[in-house]
Protein backbone atom coordinates (compact mmCIF):
# COMPACT_ATOMS: atom_id res chain seq x y z
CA UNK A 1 76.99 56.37 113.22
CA UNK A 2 74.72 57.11 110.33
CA UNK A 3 70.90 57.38 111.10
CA UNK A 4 70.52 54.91 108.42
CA UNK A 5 71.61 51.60 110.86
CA UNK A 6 69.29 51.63 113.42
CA UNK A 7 68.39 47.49 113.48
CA UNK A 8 65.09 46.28 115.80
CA UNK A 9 65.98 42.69 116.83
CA UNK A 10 62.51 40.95 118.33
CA UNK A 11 63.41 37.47 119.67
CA UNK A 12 63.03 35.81 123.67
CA UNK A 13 66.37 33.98 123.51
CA UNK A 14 69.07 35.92 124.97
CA UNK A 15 71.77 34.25 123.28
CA UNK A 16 70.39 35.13 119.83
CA UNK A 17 70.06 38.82 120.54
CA UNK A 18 73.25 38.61 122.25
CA UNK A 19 74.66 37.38 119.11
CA UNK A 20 73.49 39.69 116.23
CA UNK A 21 73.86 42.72 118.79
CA UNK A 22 77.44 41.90 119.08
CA UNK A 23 77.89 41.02 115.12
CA UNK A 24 75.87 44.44 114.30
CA UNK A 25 77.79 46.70 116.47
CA UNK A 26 80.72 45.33 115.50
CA UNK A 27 79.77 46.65 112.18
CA UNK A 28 78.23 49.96 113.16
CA UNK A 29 75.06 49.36 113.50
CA UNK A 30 72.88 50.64 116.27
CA UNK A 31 70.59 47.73 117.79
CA UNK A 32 67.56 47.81 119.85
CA UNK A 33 66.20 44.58 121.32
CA UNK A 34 62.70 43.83 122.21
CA UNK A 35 61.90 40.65 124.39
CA UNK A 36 58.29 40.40 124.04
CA UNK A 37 55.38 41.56 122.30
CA UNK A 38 54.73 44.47 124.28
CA UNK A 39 58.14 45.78 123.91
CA UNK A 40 58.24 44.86 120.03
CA UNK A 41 55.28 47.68 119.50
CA UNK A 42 56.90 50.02 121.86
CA UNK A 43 60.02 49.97 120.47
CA UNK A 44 58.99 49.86 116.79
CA UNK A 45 57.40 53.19 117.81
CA UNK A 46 59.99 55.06 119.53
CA UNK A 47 63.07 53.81 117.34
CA UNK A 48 61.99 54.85 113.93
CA UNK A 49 64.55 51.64 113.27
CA UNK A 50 65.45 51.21 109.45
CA UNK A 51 64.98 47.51 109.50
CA UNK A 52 63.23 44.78 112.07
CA UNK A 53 64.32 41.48 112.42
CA UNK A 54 62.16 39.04 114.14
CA UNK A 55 62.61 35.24 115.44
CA UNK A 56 59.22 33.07 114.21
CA UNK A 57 60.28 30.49 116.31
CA UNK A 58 61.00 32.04 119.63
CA UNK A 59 57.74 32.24 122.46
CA UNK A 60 56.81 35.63 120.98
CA UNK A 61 53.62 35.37 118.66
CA UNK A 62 55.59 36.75 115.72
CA UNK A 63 53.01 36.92 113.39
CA UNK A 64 50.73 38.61 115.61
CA UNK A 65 53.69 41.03 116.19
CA UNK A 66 53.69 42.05 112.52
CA UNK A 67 49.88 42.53 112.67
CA UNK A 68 50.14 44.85 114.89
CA UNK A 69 52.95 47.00 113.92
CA UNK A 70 51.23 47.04 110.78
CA UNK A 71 47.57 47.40 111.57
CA UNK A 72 49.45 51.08 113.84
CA UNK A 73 51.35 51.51 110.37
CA UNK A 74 54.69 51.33 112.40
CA UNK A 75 57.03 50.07 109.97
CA UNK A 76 56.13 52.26 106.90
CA UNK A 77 58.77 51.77 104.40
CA UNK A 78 60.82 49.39 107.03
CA UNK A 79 62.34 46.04 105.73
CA UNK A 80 61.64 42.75 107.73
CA UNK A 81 63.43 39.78 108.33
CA UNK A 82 62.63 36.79 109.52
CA UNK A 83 64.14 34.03 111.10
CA UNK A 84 62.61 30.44 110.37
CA UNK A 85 63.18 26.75 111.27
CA UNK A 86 61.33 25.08 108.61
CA UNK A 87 60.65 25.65 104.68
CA UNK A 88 56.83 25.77 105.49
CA UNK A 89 54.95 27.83 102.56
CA UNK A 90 52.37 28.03 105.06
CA UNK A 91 54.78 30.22 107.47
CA UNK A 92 56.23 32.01 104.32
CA UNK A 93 52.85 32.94 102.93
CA UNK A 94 51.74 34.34 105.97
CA UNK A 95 54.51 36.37 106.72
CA UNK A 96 54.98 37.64 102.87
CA UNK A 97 51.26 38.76 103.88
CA UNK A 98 52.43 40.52 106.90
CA UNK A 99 55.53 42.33 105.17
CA UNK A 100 58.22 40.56 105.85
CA UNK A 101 60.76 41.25 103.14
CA UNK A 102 63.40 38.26 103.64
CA UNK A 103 63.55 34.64 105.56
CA UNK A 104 66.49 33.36 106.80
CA UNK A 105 66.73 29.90 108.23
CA UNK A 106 68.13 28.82 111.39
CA UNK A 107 70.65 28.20 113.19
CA UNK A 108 71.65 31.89 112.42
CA UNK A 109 74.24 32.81 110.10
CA UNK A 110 76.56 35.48 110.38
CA UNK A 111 77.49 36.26 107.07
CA UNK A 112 73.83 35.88 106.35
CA UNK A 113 72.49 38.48 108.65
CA UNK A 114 75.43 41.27 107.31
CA UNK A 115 74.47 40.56 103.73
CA UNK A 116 70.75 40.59 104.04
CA UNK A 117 70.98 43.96 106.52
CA UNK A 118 73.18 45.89 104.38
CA UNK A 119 71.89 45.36 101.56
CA UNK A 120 68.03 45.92 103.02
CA UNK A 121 68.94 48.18 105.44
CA UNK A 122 69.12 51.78 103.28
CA UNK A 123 65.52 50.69 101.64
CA UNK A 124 63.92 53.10 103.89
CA UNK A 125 65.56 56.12 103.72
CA UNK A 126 65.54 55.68 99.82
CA UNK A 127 61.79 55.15 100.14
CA UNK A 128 61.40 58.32 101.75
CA UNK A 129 63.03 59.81 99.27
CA UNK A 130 60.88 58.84 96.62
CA UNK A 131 57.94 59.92 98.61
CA UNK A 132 59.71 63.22 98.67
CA UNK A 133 59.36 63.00 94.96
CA UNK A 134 55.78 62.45 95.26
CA UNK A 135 55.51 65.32 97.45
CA UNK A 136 56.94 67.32 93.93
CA UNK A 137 53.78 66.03 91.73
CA UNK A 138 51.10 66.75 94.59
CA UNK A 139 52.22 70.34 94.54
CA UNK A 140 51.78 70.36 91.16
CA UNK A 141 48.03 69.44 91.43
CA UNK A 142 47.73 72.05 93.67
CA UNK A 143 48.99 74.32 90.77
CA UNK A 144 46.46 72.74 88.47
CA UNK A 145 43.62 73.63 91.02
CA UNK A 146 44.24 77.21 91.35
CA UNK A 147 44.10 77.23 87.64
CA UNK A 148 40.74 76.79 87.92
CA UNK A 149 39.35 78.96 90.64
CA UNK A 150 35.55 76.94 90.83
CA UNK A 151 37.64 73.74 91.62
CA UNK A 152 39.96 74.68 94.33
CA UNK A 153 40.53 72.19 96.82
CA UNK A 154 38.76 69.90 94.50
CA UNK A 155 42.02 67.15 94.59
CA UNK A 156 42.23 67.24 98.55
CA UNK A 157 38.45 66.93 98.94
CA UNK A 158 38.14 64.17 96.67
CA UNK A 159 40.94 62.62 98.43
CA UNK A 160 39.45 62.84 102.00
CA UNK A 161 36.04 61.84 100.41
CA UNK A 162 37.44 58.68 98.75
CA UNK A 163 38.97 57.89 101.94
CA UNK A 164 36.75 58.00 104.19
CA UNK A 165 34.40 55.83 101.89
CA UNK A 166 37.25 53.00 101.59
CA UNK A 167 37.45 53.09 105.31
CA UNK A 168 33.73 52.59 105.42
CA UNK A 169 33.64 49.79 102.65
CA UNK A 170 35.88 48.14 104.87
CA UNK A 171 38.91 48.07 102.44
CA UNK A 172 42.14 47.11 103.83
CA UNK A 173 44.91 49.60 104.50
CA UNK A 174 46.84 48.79 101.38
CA UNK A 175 44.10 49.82 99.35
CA UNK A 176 43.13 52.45 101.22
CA UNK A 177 46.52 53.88 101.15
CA UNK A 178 46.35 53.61 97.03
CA UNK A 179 43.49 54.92 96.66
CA UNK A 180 44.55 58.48 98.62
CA UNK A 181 47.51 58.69 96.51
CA UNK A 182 45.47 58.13 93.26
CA UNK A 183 42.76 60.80 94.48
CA UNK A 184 45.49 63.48 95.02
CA UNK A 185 46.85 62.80 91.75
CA UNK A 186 43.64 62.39 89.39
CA UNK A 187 43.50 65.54 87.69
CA UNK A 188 46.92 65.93 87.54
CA UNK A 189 46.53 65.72 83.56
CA UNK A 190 44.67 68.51 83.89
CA UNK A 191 48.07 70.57 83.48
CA UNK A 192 48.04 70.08 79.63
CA UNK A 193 44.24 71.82 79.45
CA UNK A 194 43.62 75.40 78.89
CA UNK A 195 42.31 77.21 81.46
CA UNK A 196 39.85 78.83 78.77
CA UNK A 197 38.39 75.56 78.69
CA UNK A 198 38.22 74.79 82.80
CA UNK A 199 36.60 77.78 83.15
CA UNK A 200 34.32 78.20 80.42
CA UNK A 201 30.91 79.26 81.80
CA UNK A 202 28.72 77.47 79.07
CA UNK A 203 28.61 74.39 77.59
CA UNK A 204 31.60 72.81 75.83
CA UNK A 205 32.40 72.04 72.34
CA UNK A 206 32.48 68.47 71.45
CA UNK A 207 36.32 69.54 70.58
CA UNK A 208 37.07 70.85 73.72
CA UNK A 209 35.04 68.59 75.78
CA UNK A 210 37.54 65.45 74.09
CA UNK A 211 40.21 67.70 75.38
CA UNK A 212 39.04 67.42 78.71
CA UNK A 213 38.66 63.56 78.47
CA UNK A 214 42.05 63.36 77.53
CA UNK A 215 43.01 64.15 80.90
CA UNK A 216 42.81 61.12 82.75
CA UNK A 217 45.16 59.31 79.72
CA UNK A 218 47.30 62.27 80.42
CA UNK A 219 47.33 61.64 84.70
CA UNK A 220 48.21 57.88 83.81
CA UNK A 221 51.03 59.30 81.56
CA UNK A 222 52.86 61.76 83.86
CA UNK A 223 52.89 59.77 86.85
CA UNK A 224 54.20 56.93 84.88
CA UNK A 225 57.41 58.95 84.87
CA UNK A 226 57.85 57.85 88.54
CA UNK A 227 58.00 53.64 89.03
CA UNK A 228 56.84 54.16 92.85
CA UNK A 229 53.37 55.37 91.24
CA UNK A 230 53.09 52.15 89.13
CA UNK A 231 50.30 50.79 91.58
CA UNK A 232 47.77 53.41 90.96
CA UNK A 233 48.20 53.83 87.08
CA UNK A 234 44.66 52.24 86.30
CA UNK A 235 42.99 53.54 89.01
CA UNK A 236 43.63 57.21 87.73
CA UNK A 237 43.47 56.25 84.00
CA UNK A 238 39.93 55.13 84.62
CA UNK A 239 38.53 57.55 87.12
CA UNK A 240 36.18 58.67 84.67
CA UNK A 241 35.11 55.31 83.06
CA UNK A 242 30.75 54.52 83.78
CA UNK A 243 29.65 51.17 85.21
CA UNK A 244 27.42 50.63 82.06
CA UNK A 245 30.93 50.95 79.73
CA UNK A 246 29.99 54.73 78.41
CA UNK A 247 32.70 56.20 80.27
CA UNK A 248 35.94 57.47 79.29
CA UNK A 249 39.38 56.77 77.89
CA UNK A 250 38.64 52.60 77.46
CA UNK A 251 34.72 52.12 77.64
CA UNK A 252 35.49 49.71 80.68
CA UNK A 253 32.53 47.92 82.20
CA UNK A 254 31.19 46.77 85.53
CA UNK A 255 33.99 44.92 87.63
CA UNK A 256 36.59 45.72 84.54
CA UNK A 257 36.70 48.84 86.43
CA UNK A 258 39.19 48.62 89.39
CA UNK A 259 37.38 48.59 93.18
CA UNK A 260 39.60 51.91 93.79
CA UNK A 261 38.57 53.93 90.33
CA UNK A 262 35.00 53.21 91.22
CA UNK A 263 35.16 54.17 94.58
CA UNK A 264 37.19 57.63 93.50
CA UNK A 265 34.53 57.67 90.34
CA UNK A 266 31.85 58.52 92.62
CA UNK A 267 33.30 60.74 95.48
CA UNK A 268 34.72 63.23 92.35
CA UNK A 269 31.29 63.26 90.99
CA UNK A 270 29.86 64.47 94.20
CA UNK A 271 32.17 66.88 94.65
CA UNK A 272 31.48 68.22 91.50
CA UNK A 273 28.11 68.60 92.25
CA UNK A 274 28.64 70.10 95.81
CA UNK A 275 30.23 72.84 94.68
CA UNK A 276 29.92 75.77 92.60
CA UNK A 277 30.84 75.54 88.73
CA UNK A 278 31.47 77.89 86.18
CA UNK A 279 28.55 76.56 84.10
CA UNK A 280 25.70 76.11 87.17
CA UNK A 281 26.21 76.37 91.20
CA UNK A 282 26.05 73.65 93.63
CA UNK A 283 23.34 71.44 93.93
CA UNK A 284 21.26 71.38 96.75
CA UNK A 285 21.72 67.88 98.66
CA UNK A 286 18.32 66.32 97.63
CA UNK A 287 19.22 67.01 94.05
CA UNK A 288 22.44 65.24 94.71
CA UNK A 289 20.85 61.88 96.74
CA UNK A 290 18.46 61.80 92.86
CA UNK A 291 21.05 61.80 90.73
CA UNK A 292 22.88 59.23 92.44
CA UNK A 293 19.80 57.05 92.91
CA UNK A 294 19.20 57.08 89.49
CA UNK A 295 22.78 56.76 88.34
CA UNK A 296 23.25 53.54 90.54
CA UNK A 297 24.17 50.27 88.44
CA UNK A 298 24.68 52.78 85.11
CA UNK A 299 26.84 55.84 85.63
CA UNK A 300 28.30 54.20 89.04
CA UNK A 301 28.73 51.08 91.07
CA UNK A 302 25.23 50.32 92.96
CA UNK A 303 27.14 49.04 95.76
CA UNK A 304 29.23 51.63 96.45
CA UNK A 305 26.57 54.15 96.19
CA UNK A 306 24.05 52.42 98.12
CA UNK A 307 27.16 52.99 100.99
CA UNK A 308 28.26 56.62 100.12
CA UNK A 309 24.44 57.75 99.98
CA UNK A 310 23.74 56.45 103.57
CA UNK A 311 26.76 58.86 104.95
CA UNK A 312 25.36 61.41 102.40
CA UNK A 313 22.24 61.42 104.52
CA UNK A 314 23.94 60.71 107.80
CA UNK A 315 25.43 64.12 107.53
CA UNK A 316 28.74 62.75 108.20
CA UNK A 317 30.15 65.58 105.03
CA UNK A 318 28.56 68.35 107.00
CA UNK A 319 30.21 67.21 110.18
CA UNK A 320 33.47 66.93 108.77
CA UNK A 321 32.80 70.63 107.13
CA UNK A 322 33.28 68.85 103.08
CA UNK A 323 30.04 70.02 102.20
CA UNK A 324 27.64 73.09 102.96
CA UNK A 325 24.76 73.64 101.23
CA UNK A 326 24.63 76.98 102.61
């Protein structure tokens, strides 16, 4: 039985269960039942099932199910289907909020169930694929990093950094989640630039330097090559774009600027300061806090600096060993 047909049915009426366990077998699938909400999380845990289908009408709080498994990021890549009585856009909104993939109505429909599971059931192991994929382009930053040996690292600290900073803007976990795959892939444009120019020692040529700001056009334009990056296109295109609209490739301003670009804006800007460059070394953390101060509301967004320079101060860098200033 392949690995790929592991079904989670959550429901409290036996006979349902009973039925679609039956049905699924019958068609070789493997089914695990949960009969309340305690089991639901335990078993979305252990199973690693391919696809969840869940009763909203049963005495389980299915919604609050869904919250959970997704709040523990349970179901990553996992279909979900769920049964309804009603047509309620109320219902269907909420649970499109919560994941779920496809309603089907009541009473339950054989046919129905075999379509919707075989046809949703392979989505995550195809998934996973295509984050294998991804897996292909963040070794290639990696590449692009050792290219230039004053910015090693630079793509994983910026990616911890702009993390850590969405988590403490309060940013929900979708957004958080896009905004650590844009930070690992930023530079990634950085592939088509010489490493004569990375690691020139003085200052640029205004040639050269609109080589490097061709970069971030050049991110946008290799990862476009892979449809599962399609939701952080913009956020790495405009990386480098200034709240006051004198940044770079489109002279965006303000709240033109995606949240996530901002927030990854300022975190690659500190660690570009932080750290030794082939032009200057690092700057010593008061230096930093100034330059930030006086780049709030022009260079960067006030808000998210007034944020970033409070765990700048807190230490919270040093503690997580992202910055010395030794």
């Amino acid at each position: 039985m392949s690995q790929d047909n592991k079904i989670l049915v959550v429901d409290t009426e036996i006979e349902n269960i009973k039925f679609i366990d039956e049905l699924l077998v019958k068609n070789e699938f493997m089914v695990f039942s949960a009969f309340n909400a305690k089991e639901a999380i335990k078993k979305a845990e252990e199973t690693n099932a391919n696809l969840i289908i869940i009763n909203s009408s049963c005495d389980i709080d299915a919604f609050q199910v869904l919250k959970e498994i997704k709040e523990k990021e349970l179901a990553h890549f996992v279909p979900i289907v769920m049964f309804v009585r009603s047509e309620d856009k109320e219902i269907r909104e909420k649970g499109i909020g919560l994941g779920v993939d496809c309603f089907l109505r009541h009473p339950i429909n054989g046919n129905e169930i075999l379509a919707v599971v075989r046809s949703l059931g392979k989505v995550k192991s195809l998934n996973e694929q295509i984050e294998g994929i991804e897996d292909v382009f963040y070794g290639l930053v990696k590449i692009i990093d050792a290219k230039d040996s004053y910015t090693k690292g630079h793509s994983e600290r910026v990616t911890r950094l702009a993390t850590i900073l969405a988590k403490e803007l309060s940013l929900p976990k979708g957004k958080i989640r896009l905004i650590e795959k844009a930070a690992k892939l930023h530079d990634i444009g950085k592939i088509g630039v010489s490493e004569t120019i990375l690691n020139k020692p003085g200052a640029l040529t205004e040639e050269e330097y609109e080589q490097i700001k061709m970069h971030p056009v050049m991110s946008e334009k290799i990862c476009s090559s892979l449809a599962s990056l399609a939701p952080i296109l913009k956020i790495i295109r405009y990386h480098h774009e200034r709240y006051d609209g004198r940044g770079y490739p489109d002279g965006l301003k303000g709240e033109e600027i995606p949240l996530e670009a901002r927030i990854i804006a300022v975190v690659d800007c500190f660690d570009a300061m932080a750290t030794d460059r082939p032009y200057r070394g690092k700057l010593p953390k008061e230096r930093i806090i100034a330059i930030f101060e006086a780049g709030a509301g022009t260079q960067w967004d006030k808000n998210i600096v007034e944020v970033f320079l409070k765990m700048i101060k807190s230490n919270v860098f040093e503690k997580l060993m992202l910055y010395n200033e030794d």
